[in-house]
N, C-alpha and C. Protein backbone atom coordinates (compact mmCIF):
# COMPACT_ATOMS: atom_id res chain seq x y z
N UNK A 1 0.84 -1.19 0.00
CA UNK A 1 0.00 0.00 0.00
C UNK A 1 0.88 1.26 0.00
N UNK A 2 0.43 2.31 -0.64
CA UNK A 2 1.38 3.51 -1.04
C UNK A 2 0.53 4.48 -0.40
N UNK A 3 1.29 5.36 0.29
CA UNK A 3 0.80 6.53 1.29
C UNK A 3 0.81 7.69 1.31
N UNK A 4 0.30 8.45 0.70
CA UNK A 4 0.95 9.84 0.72
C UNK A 4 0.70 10.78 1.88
N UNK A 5 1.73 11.28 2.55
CA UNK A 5 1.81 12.17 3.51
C UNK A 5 3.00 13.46 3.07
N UNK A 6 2.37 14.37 3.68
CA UNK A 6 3.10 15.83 3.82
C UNK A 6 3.95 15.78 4.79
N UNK A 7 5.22 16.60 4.69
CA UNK A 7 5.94 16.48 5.70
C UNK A 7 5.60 17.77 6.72
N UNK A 8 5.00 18.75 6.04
CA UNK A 8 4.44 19.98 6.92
C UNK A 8 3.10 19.85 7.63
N UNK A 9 2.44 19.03 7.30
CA UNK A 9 1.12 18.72 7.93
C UNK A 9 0.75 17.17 7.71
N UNK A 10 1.07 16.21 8.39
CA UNK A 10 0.90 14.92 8.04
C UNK A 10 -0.50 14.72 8.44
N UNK A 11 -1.10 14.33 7.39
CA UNK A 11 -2.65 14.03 8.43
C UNK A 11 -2.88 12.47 9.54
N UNK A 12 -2.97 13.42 10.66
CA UNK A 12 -3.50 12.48 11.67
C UNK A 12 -4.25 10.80 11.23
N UNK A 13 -5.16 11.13 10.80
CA UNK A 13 -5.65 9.68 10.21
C UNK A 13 -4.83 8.82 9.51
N UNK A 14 -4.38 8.97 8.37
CA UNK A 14 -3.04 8.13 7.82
C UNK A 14 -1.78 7.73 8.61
N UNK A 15 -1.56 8.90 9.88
CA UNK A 15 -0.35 8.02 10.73
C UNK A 15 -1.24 7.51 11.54
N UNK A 16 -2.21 7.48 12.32
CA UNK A 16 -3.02 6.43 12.94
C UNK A 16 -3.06 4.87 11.99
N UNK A 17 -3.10 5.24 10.70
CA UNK A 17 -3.51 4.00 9.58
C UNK A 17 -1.83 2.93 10.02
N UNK A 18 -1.01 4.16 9.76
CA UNK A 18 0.36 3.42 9.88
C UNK A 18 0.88 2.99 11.38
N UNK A 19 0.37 3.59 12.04
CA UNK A 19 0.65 3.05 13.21
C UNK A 19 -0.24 1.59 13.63
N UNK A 20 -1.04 1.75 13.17
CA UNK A 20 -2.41 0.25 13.15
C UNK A 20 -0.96 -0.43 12.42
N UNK A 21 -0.85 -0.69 11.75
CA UNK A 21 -0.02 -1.88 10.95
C UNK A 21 1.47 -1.80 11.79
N UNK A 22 1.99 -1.01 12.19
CA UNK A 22 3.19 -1.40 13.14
C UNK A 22 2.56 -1.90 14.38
N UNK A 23 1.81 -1.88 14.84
CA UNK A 23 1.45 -2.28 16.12
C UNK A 23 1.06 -4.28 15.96
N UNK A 24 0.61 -4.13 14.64
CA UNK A 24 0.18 -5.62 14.16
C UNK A 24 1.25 -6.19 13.89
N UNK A 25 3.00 -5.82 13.58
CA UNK A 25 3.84 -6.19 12.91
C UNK A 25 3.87 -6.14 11.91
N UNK A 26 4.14 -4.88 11.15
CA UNK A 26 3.92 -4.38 9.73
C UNK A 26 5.65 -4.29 9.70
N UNK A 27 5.80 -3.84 8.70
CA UNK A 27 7.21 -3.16 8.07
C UNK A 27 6.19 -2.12 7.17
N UNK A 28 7.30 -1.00 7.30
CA UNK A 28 6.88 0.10 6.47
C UNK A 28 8.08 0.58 5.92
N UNK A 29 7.90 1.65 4.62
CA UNK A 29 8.91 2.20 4.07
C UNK A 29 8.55 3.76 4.04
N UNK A 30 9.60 4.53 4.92
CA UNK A 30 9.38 6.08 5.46
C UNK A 30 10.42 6.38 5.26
N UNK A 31 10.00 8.18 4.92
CA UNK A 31 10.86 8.97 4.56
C UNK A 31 11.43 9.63 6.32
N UNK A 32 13.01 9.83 6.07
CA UNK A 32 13.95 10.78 6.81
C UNK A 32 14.24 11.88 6.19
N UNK A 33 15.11 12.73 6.67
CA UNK A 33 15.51 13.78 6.39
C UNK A 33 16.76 13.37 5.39
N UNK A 34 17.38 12.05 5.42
CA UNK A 34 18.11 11.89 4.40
C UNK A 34 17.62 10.85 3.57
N UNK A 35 18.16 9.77 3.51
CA UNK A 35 17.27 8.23 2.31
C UNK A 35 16.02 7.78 3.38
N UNK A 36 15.73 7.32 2.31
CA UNK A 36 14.32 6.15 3.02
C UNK A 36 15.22 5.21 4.05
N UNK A 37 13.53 4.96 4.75
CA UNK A 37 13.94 3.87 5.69
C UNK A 37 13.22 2.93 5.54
N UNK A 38 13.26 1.89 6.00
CA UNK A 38 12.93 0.81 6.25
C UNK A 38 12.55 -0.11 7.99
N UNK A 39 11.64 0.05 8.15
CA UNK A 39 11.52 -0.29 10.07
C UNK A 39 10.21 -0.86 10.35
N UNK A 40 9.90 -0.82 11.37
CA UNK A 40 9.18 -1.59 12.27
C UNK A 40 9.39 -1.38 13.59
N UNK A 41 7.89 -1.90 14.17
CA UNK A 41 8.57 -1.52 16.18
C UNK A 41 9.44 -2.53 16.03
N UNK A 42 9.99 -1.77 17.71
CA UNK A 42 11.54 -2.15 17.84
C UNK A 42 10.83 -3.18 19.14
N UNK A 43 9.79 -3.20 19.47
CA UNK A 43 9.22 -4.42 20.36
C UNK A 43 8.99 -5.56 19.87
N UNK A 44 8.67 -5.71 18.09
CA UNK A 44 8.46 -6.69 17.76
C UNK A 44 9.06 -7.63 17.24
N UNK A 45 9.77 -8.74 17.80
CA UNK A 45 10.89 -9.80 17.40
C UNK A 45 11.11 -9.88 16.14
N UNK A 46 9.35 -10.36 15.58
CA UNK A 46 8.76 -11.07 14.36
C UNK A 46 9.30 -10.30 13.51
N UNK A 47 8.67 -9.06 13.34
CA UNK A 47 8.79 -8.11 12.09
C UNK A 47 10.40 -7.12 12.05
N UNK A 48 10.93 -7.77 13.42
CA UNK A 48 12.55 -6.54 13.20
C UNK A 48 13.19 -8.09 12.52
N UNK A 49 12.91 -9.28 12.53
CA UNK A 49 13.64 -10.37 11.96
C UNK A 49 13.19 -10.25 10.28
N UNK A 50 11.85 -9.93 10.08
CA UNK A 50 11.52 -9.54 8.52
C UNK A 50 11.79 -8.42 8.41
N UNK A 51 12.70 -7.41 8.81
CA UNK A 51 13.10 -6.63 8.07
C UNK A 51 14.43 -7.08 8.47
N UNK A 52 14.82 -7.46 8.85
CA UNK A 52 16.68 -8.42 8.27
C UNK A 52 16.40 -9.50 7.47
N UNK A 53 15.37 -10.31 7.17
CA UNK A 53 15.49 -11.09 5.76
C UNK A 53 15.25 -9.97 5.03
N UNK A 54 14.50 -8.83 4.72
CA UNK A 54 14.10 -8.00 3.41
C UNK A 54 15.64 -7.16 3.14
N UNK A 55 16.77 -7.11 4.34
CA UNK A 55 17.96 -6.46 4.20
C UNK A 55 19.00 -7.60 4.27
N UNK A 56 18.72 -9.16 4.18
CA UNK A 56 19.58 -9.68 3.55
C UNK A 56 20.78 -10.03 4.98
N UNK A 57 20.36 -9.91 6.18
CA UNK A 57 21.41 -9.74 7.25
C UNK A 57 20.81 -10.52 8.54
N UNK A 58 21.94 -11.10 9.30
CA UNK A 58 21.10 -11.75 10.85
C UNK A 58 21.06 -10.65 11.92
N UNK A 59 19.79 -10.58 12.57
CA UNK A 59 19.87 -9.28 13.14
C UNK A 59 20.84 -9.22 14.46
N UNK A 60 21.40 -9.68 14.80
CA UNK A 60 22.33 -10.18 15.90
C UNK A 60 23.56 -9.48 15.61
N UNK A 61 23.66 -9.47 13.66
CA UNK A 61 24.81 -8.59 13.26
C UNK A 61 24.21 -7.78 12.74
N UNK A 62 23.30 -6.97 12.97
CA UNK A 62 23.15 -5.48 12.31
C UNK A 62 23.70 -4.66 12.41
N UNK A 63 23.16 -3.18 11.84
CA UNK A 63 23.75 -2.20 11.96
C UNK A 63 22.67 -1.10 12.09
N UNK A 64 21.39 -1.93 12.69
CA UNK A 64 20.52 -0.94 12.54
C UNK A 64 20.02 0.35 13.83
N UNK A 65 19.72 0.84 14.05
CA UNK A 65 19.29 2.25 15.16
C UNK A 65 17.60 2.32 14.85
N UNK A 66 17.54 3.28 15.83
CA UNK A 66 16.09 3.84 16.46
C UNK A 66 15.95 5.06 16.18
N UNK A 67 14.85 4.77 15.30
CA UNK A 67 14.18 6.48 15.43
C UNK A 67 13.17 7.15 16.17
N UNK A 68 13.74 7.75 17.02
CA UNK A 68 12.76 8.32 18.04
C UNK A 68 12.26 10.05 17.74
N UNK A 69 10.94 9.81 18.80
CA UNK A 69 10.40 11.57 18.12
C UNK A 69 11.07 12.45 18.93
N UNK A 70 11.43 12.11 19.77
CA UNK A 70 12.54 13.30 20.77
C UNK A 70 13.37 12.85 22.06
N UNK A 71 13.60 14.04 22.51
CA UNK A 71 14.85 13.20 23.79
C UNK A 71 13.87 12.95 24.92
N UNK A 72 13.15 12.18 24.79
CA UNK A 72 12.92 12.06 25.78
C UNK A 72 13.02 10.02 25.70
N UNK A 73 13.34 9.57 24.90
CA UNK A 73 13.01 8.35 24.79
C UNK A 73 14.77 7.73 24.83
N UNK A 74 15.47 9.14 24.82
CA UNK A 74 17.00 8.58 24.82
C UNK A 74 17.33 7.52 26.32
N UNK A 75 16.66 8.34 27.44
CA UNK A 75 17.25 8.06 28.93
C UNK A 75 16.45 6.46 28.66
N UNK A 76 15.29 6.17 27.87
CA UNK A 76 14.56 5.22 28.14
C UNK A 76 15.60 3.64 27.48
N UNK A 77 16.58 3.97 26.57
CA UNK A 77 17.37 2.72 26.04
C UNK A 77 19.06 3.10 25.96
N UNK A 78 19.45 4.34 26.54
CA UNK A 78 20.83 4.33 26.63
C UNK A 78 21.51 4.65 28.27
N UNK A 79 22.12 4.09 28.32
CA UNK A 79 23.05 4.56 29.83
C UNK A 79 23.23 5.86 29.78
N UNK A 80 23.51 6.29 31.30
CA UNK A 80 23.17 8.04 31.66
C UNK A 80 24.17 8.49 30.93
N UNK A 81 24.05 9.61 30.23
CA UNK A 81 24.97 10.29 28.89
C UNK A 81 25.51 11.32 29.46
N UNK A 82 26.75 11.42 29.36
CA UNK A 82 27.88 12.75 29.82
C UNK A 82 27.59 14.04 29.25
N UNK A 83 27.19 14.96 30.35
CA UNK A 83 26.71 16.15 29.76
C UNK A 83 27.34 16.89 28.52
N UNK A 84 28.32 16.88 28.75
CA UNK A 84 28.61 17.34 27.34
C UNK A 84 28.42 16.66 25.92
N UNK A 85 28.23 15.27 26.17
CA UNK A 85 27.73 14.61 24.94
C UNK A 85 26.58 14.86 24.97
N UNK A 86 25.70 15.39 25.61
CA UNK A 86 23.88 16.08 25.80
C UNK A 86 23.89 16.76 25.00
N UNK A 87 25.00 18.34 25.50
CA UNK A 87 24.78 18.80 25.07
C UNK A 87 24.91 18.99 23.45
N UNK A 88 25.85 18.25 22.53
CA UNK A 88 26.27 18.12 21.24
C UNK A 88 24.95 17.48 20.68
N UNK A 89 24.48 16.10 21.20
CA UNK A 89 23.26 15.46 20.82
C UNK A 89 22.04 16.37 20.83
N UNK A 90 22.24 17.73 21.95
CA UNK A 90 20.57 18.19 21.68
C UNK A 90 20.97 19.62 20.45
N UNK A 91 22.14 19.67 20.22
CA UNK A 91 22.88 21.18 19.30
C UNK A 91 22.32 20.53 17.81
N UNK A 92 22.63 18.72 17.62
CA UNK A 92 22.51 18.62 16.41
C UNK A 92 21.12 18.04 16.32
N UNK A 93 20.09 17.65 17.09
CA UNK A 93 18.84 16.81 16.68
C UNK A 93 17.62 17.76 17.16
N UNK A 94 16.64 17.76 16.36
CA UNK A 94 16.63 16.98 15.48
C UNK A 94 17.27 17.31 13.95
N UNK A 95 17.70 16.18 13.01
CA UNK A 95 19.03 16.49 12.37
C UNK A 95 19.16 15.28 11.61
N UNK A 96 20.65 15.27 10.60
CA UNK A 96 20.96 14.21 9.99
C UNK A 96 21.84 13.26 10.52
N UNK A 97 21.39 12.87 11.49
CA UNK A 97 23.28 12.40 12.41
C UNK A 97 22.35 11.17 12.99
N UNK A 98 23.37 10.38 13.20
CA UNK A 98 22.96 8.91 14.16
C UNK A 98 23.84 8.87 15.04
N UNK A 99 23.63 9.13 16.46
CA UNK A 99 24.81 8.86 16.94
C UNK A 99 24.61 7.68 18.19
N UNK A 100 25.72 7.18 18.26
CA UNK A 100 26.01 5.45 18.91
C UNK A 100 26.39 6.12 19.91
N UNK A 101 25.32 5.04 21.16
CA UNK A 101 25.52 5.33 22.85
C UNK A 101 25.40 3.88 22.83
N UNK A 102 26.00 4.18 24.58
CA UNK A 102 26.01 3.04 25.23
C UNK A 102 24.82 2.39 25.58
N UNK A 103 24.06 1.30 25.01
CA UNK A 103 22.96 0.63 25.32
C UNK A 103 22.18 0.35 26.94
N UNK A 104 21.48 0.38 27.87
CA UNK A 104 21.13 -0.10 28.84
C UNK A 104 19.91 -1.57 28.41
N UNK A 105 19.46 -2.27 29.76
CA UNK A 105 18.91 -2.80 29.16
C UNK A 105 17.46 -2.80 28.57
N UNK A 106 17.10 -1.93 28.64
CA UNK A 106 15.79 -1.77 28.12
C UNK A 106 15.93 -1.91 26.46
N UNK A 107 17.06 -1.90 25.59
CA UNK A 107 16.98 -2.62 24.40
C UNK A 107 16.85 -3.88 24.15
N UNK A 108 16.01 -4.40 23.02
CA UNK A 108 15.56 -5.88 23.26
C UNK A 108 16.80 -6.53 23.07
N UNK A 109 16.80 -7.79 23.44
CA UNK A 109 17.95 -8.01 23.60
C UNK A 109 18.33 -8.78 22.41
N UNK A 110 17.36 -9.16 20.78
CA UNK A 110 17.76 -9.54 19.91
C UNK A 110 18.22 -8.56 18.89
N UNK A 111 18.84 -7.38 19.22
CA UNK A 111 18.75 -5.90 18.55
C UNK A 111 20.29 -6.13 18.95
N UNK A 112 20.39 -6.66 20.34
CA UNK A 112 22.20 -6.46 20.62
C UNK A 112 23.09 -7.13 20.74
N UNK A 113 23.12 -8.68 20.42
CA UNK A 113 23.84 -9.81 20.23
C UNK A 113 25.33 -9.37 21.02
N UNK A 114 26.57 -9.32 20.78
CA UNK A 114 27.65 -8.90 21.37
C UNK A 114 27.75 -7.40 21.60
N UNK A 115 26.97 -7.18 20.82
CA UNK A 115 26.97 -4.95 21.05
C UNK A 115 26.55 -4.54 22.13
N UNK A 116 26.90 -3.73 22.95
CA UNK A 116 26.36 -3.00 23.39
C UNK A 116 25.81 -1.84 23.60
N UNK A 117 25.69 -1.43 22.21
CA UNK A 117 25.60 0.34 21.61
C UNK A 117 24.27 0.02 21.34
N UNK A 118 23.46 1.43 21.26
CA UNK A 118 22.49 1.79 19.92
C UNK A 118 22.68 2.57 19.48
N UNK A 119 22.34 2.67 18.05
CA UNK A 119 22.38 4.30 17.54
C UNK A 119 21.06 4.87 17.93
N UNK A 120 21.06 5.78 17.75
CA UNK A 120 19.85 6.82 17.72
C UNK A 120 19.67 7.44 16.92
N UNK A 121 18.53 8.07 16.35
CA UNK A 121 18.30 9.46 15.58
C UNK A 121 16.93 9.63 16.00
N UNK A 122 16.67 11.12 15.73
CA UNK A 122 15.32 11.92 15.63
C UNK A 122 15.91 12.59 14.37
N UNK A 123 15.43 12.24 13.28
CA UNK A 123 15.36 12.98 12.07
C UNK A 123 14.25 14.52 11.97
N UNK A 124 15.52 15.25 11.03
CA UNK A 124 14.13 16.74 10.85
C UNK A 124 12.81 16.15 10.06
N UNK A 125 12.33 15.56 10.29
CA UNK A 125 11.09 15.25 9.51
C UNK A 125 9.72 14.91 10.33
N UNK A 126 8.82 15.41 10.18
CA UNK A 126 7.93 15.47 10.89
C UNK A 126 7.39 14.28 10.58
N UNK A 127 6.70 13.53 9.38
CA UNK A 127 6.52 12.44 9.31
C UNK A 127 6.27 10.67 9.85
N UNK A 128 7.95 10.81 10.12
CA UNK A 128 8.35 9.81 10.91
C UNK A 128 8.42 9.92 12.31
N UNK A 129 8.34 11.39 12.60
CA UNK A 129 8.30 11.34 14.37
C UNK A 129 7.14 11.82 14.55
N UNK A 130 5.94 12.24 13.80
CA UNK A 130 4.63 11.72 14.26
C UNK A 130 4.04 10.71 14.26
N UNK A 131 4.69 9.59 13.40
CA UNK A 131 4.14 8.05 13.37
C UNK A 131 5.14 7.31 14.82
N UNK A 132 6.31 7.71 15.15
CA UNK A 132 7.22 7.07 16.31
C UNK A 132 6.57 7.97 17.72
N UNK A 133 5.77 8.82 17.50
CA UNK A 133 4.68 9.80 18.82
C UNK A 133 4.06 9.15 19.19
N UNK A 134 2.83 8.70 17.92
CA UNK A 134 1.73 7.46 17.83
C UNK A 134 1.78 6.65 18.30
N UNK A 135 3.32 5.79 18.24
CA UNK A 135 3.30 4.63 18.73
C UNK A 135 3.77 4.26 19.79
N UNK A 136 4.56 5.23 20.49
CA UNK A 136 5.05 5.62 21.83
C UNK A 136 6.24 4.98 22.16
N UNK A 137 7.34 4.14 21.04
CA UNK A 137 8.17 4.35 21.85
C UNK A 137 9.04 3.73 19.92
N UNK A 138 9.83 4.09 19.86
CA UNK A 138 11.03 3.80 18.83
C UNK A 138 10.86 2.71 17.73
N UNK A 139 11.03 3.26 16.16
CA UNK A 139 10.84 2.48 15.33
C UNK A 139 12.38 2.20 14.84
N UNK A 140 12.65 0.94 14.16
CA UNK A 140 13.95 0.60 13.97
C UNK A 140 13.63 1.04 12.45
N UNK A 141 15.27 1.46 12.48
CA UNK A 141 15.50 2.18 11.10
C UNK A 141 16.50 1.93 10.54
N UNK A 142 16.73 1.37 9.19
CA UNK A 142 17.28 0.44 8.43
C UNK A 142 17.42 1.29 6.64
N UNK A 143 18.37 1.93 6.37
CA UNK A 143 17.91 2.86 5.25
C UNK A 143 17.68 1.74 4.20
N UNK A 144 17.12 2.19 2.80
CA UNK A 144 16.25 0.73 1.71
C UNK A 144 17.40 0.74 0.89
N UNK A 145 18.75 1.20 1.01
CA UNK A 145 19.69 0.77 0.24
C UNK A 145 21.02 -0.27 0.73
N UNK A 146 21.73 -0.59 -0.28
CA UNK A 146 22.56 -1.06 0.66
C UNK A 146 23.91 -0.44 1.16
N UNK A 147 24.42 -0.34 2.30
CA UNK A 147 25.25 0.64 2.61
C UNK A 147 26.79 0.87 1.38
N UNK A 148 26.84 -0.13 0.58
CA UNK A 148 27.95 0.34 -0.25
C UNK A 148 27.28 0.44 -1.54
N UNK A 149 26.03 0.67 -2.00
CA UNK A 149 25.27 0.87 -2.85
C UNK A 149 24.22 1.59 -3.00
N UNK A 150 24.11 3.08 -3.39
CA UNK A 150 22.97 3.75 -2.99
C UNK A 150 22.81 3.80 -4.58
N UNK A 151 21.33 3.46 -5.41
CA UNK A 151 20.76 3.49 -6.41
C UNK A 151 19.99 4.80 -6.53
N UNK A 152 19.62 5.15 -7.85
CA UNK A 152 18.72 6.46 -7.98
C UNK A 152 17.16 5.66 -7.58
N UNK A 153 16.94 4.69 -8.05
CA UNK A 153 15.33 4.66 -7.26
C UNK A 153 15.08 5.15 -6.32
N UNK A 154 15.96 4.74 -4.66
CA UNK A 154 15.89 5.36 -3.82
C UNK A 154 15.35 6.36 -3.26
N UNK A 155 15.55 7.49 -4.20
CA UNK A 155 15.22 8.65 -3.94
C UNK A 155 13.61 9.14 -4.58
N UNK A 156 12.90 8.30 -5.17
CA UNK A 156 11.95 8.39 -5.51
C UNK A 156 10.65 7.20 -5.21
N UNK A 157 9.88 7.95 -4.31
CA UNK A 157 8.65 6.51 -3.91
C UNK A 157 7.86 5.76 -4.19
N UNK A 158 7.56 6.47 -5.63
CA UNK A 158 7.11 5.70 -6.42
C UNK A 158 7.59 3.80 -7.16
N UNK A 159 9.04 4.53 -7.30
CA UNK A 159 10.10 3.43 -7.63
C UNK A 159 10.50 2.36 -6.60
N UNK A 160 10.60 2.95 -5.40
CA UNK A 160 10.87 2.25 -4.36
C UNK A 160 9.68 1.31 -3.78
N UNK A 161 8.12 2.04 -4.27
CA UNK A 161 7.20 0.78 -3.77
C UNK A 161 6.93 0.44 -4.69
N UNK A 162 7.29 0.30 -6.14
CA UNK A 162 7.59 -0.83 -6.95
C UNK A 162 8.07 -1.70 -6.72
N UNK A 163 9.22 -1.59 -6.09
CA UNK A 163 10.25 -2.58 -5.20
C UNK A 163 9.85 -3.30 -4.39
N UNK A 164 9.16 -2.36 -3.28
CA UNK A 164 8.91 -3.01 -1.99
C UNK A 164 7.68 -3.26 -1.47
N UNK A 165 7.10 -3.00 -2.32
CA UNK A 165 5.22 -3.59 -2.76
C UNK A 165 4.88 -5.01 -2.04
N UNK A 166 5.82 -6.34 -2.59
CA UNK A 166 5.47 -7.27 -1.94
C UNK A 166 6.27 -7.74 -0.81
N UNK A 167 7.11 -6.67 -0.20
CA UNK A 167 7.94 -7.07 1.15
C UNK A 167 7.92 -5.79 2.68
N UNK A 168 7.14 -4.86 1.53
CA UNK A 168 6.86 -3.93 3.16
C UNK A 168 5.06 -3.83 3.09
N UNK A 169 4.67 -3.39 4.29
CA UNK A 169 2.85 -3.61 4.60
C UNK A 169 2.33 -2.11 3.81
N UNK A 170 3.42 -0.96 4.42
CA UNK A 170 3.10 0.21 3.86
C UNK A 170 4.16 1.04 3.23
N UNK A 171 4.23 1.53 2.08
CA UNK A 171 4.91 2.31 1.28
C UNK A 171 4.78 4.23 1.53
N UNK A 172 5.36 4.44 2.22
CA UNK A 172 5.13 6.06 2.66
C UNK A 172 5.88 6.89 1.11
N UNK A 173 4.72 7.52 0.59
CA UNK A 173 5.63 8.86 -0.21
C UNK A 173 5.54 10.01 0.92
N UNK A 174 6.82 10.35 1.19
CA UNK A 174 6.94 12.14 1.54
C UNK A 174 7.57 13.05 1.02
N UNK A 175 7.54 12.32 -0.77
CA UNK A 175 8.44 13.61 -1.37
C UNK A 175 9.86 12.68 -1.74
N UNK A 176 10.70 13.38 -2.71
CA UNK A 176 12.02 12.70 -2.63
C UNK A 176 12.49 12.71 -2.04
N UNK A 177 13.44 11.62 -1.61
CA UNK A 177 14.01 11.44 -0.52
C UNK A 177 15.96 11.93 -1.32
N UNK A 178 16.92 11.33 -0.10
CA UNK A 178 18.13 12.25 -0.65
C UNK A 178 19.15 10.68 -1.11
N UNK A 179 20.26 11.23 -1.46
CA UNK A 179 21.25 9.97 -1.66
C UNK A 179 22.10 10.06 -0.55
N UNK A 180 22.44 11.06 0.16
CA UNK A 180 23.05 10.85 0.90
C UNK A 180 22.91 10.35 2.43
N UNK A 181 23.41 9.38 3.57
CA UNK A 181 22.89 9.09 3.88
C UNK A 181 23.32 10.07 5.52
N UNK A 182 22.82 9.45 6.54
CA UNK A 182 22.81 10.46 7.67
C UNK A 182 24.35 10.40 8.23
N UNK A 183 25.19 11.09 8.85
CA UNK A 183 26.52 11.03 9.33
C UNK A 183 26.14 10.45 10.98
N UNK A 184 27.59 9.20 11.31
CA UNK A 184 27.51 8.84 12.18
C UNK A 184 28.47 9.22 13.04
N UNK A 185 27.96 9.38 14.41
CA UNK A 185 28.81 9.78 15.32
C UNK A 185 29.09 9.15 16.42
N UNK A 186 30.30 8.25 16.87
CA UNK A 186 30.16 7.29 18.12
C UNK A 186 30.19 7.99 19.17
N UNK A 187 29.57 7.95 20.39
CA UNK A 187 29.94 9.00 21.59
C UNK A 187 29.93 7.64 22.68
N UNK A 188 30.25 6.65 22.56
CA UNK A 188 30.62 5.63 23.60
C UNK A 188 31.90 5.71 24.33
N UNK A 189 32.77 6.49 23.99
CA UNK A 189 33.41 7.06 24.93
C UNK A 189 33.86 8.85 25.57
N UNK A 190 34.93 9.01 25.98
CA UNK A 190 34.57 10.76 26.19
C UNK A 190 34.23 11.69 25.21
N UNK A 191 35.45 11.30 23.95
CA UNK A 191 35.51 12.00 23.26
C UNK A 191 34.88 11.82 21.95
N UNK A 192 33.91 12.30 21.17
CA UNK A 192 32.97 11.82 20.03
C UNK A 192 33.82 11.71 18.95
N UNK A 193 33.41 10.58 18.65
CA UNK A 193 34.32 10.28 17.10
C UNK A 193 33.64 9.28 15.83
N UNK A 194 33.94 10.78 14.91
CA UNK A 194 33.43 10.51 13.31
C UNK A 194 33.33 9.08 12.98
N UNK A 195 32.27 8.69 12.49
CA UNK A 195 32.31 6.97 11.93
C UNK A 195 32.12 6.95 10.82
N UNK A 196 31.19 7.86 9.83
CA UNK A 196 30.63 8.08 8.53
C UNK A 196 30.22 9.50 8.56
N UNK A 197 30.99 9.94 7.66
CA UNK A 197 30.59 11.81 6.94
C UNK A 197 29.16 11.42 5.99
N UNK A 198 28.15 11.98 6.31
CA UNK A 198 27.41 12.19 5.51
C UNK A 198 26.55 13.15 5.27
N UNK A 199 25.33 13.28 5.43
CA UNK A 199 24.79 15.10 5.40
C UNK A 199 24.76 15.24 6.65
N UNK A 200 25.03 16.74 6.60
CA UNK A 200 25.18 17.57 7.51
C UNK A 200 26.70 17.52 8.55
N UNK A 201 26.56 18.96 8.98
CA UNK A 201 28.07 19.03 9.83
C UNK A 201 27.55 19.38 11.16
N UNK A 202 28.68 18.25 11.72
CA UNK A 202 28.33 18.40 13.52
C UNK A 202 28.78 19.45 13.76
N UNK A 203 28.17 20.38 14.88
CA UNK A 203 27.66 21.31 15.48
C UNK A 203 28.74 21.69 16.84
N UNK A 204 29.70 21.92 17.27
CA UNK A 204 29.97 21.49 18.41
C UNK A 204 29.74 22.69 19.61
C-alpha cells in the first residue's frame, strides 16, 4: 500500500492507519531527512527479523538504530549520557546524524547480540516522528539501500514501492528522498568520534 503524507502537515488519520499496521507487525517504508527507511517496532521480534530477511542480514549482526520523536526516549534505552555529549546530541537533533551510545537494558535483547551500543536518531522530519509519537516508543531504522550501494530509485517513492510492494505492509511517499545518507557519530566514549561523513556538519 502507497501513502501519501506531507511532511508539513501529516494528516493524523493516515499516521493512525500506519501506526495500526506497526502495532500488528507491519514493516513500512518512510521517509527521513536523508534516504528512506525501512523499520518496524523495535518491540516486535517477528517483524525486526523480517526486516533483516528484506535487508539480507542476521539481526544479531546489524547495523541498525532507532528512530525516536525526541529526547525524551533517549534516557529510556541508553546509559546516563555525559553532559557534554547532551549537550552536542541536543545542538545537532533533530538532524541528519545517528549517533552510537552506550545501550542499557531496556533494548531488546535480539537488537544487541555482542553490542552493546544503539544508535539513535530523531530525524528533521515530521513524518516519521509523528508516526514514532503514535506509537510511543522507537521504530527501527534500516535505510532501503545497501550501505555500499545507494541506487537512484531510492530517492523516488514511487520506484521504491515498486520494489517493496510485496515485502513492506506500507509504502510512505513524503516527497524525494536524498542519496546521501545520515553522518555517524560514536559518543561511547569521552571524546565523540566521526564513523561516517554524511549530510550535515556536527555542530559542536
Amino acid at each position: 500500500m502507497l501513502v501519501r503524507l506531507y511532511n508539513e502537515n501529516p494528516n493524523p488519520r493516515d499516521i493512525r492507519k500506519v501506526v495500526d499496521v506497526l502495532r500488528g507487525g507491519g514493516v513500512i517504508v518512510y521517509p527521513t531527512d536523508t534516504v528512506y527507511g525501512i523499520g518496524c517496532d523495535i518491540t516486535n521480534q517477528k517483524a525486526v527479523e523480517k526486516v533483516a530477511r528484506i535487508k539480507g542480514i542476521e539481526v544479531e549482526k546489524n547495523n541498525f538504530s532507532f528512530i525516536c520523536s525526541d529526547f525524551s526516549h533517549l534516557s529510556d534505552y541508553t546509559k546516563p549520557i555525559p553532559s557534554h555529549i547532551f549537550k552536542l546530541i541536543r545542538k545537532n537533533l533533530p538532524g541528519p546524524f545517528t549517533f552510537i551510545l552506550n545501550a542499557n537494558n531496556n533494548v531488546p535483547r535480539y537488537f544487541k547480540g555482542k553490542k552493546k551500543t544503539v544508535g539513535i536518531r530523531i530525524p528533521d522530519n515530521n513524518i516519521i516522528r509523528e508516526i514514532v509519537n503514535e506509537l510511543g516508543n522507537p521504530i527501527l531504522s534500516s535505510s532501503v539501500h545497501d550501505d555500499d550501494e545507494i541506487l537512484e530509485y531510492t530517492t523516488d517513492p514511487e520506484l521504491i514501492h515498486e520494489k517493496f510492494a510485496e515485502l513492506a505492509d506500507i509504502v510512505i511517499d513524503g516527497g524525494f528522498g536524498e542519496l546521501i545518507p545520515s553522518t555517524i557519530i560514536d559518543c561511547t566514549s569521552d571524546e565523540p568520534t566521526l564513523v561516517r561523513q554524511g549530510k550535515g556538519e556536527l555542530e559542536y
